[in-house]
C-alpha atoms as a PDB file:
ATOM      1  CA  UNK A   1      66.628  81.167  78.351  1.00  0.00           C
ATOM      2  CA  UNK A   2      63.970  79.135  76.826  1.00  0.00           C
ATOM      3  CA  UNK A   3      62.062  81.201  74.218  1.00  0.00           C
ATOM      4  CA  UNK A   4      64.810  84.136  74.072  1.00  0.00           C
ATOM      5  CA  UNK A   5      64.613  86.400  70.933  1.00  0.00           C
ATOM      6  CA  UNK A   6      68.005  86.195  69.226  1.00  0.00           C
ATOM      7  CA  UNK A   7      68.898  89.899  68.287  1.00  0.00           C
ATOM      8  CA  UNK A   8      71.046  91.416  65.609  1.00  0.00           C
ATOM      9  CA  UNK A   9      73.328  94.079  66.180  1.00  0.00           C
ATOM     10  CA  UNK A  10      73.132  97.277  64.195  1.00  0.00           C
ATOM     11  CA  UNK A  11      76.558  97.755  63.797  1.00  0.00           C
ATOM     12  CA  UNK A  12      77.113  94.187  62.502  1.00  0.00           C
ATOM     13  CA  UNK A  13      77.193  95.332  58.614  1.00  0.00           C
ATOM     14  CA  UNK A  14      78.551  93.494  56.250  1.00  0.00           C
ATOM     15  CA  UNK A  15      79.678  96.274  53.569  1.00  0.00           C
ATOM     16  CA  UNK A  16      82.212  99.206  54.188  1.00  0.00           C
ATOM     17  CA  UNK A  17      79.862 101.772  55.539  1.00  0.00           C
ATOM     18  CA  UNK A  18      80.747 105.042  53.014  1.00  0.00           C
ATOM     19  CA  UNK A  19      78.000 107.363  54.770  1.00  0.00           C
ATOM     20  CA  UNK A  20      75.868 107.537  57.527  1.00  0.00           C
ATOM     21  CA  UNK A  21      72.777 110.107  58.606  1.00  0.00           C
ATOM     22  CA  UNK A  22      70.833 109.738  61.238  1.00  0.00           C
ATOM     23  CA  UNK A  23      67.593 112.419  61.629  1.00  0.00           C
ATOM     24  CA  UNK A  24      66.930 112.570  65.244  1.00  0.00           C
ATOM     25  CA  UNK A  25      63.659 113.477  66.810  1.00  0.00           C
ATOM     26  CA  UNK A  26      61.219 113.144  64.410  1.00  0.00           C
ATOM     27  CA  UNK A  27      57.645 113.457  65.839  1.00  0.00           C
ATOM     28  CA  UNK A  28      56.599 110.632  64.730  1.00  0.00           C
ATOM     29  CA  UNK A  29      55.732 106.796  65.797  1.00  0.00           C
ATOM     30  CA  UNK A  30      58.776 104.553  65.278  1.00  0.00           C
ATOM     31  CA  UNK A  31      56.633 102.215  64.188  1.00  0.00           C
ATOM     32  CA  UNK A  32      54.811 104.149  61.690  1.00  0.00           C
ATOM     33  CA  UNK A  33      58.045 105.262  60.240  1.00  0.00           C
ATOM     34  CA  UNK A  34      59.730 100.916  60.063  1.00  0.00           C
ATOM     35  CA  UNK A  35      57.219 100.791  57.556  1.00  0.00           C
ATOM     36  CA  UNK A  36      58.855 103.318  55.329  1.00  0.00           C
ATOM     37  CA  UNK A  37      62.513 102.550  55.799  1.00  0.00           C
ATOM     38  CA  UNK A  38      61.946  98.771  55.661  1.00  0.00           C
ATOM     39  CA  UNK A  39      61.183  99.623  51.936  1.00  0.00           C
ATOM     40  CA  UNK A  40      64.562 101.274  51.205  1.00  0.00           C
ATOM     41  CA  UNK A  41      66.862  98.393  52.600  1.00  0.00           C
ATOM     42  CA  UNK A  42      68.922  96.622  50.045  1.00  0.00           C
ATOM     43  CA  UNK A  43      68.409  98.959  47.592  1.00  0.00           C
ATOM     44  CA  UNK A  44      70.756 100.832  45.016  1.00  0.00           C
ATOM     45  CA  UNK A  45      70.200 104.735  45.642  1.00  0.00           C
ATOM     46  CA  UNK A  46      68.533 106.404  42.822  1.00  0.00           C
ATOM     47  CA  UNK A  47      65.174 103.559  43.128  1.00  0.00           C
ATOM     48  CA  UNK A  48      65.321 104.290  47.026  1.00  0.00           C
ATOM     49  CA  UNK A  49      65.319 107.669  46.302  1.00  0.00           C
ATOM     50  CA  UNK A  50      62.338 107.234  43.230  1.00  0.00           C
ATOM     51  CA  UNK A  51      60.539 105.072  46.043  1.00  0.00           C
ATOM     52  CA  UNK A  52      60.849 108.281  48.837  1.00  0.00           C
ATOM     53  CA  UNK A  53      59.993 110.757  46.580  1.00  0.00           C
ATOM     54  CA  UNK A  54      56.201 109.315  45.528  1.00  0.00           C
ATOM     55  CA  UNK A  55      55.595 107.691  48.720  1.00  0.00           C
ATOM     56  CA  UNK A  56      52.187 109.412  50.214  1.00  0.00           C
ATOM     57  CA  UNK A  57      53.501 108.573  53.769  1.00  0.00           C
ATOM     58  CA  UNK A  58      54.295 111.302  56.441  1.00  0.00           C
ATOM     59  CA  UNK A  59      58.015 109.452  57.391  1.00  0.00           C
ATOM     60  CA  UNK A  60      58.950 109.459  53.697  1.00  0.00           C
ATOM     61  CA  UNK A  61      60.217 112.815  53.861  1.00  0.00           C
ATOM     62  CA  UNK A  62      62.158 112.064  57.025  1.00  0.00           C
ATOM     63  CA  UNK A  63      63.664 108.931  55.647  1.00  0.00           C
ATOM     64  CA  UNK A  64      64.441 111.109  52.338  1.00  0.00           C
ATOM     65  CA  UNK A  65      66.068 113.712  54.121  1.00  0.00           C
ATOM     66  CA  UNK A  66      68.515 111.402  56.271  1.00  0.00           C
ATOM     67  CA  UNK A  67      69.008 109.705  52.603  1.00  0.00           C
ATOM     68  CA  UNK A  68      69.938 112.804  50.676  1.00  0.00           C
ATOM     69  CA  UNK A  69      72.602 113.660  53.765  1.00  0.00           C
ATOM     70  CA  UNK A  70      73.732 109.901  53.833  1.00  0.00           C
ATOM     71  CA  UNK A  71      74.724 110.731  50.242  1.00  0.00           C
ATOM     72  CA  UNK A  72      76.240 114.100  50.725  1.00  0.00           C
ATOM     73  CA  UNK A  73      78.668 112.730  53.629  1.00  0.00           C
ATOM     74  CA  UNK A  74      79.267 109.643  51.142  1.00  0.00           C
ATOM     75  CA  UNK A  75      80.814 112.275  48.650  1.00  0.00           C
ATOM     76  CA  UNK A  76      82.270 113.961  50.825  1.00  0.00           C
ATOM     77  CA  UNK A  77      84.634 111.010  51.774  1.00  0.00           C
ATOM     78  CA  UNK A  78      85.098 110.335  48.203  1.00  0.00           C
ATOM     79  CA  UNK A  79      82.599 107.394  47.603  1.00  0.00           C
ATOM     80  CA  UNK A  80      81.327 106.724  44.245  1.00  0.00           C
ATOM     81  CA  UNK A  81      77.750 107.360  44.420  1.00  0.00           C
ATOM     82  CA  UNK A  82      76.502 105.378  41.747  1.00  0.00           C
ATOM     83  CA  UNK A  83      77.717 102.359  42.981  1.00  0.00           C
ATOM     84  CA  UNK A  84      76.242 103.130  46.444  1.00  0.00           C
ATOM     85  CA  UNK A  85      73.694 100.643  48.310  1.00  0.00           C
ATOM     86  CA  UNK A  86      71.453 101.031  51.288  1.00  0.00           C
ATOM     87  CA  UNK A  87      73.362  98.880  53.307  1.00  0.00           C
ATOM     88  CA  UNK A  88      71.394  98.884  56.809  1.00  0.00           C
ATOM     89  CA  UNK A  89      68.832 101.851  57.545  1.00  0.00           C
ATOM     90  CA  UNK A  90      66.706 101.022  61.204  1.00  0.00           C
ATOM     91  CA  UNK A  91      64.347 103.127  63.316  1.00  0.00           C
ATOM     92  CA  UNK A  92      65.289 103.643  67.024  1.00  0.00           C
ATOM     93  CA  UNK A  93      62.918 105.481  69.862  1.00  0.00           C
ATOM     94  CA  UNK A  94      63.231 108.627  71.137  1.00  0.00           C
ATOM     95  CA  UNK A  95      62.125 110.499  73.537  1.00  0.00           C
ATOM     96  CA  UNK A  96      58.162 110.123  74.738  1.00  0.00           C
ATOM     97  CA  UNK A  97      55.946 113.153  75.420  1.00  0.00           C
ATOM     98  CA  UNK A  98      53.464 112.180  78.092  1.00  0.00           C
ATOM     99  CA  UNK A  99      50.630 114.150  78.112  1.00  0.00           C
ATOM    100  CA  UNK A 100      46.900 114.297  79.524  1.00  0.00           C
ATOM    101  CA  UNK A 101      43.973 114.328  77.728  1.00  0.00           C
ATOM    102  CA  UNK A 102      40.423 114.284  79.825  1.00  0.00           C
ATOM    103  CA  UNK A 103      38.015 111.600  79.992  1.00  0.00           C
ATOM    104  CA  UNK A 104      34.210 110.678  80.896  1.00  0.00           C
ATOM    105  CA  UNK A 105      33.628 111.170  84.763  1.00  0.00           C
ATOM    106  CA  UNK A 106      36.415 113.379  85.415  1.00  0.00           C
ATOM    107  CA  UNK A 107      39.510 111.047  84.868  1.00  0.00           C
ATOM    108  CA  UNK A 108      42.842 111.675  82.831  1.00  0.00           C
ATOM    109  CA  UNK A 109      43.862 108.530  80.358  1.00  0.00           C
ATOM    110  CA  UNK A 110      47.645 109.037  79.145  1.00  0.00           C
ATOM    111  CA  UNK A 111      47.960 109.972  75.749  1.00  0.00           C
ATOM    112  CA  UNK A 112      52.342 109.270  74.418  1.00  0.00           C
ATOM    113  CA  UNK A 113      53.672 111.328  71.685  1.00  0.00           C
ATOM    114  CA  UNK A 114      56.314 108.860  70.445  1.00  0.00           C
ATOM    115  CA  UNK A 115      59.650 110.087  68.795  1.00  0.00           C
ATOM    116  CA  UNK A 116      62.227 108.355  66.554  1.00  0.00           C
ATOM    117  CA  UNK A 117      65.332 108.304  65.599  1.00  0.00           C
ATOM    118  CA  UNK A 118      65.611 107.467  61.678  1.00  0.00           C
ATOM    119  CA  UNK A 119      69.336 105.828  60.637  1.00  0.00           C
ATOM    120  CA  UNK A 120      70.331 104.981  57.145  1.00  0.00           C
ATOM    121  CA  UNK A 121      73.916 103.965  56.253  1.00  0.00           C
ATOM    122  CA  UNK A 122      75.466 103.664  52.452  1.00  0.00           C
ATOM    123  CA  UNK A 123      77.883 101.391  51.443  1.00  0.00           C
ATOM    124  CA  UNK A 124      79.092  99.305  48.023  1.00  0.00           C
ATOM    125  CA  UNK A 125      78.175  95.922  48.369  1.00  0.00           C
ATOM    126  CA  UNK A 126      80.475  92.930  47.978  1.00  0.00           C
END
């Protein structure tokens, strides 16, 4: 197809993948919360955690908390955490909320309460 996007799998990571955490259904926009985990990628975990922590942004404390449980399964399968990276971390949709909201001369405009699902996966890097 002429003009095609090329796309990436997820799965296609590079590094052993130590832990994973996914927080599901956060009531938020996924696009709202890219923003946020595009600034964790690539990075060692204690400054991704420093950069979560003091970030003023509402998806920082869901992109924290599926951090802090990435960690805690890393442990638990006997990782080394400080030599731990944010491998691959990605924002997928959830469900949509579809509600109402009333208008000027009596009409209904559609007003969608987007979802995400927030993924962040550990790993040492090579």
């Amino acid at each position: 197809m002429k003009g095609a996007k090329k796309t990436v799998k997820k799965s296609a990571v590079k590094a052993e993948v130590a832990g994973q955490a996914t927080v599901r259904h956060v009531r938020m926009s996924p696009r709202k919360a890219r923003l946020v985990v595009d600034t964790i990628r690539g990075k060692q975990i204690e400054p991704a955690l420093q950069s979560l922590r003091f970030s003023p942004k509402k998806g920082a404390a869901f992109a924290l908390k599926a951090l802090e449980s990435a960690i805690a399964n890393a442990k638990e399968k006997g990782a080394d955490v400080d030599a731990l990276w944010v491998v691959a971390c990605f924002v997928d949709m959830g469900r949509t909320l579809k509600r109402f909201i009333p208008a000027a001369h009596g009409r209904a405009v559609p007003n969608y309460k987007r979802s995400a699902h927030v993924t962040i996966q550990l790993g040492v890097k090579a």
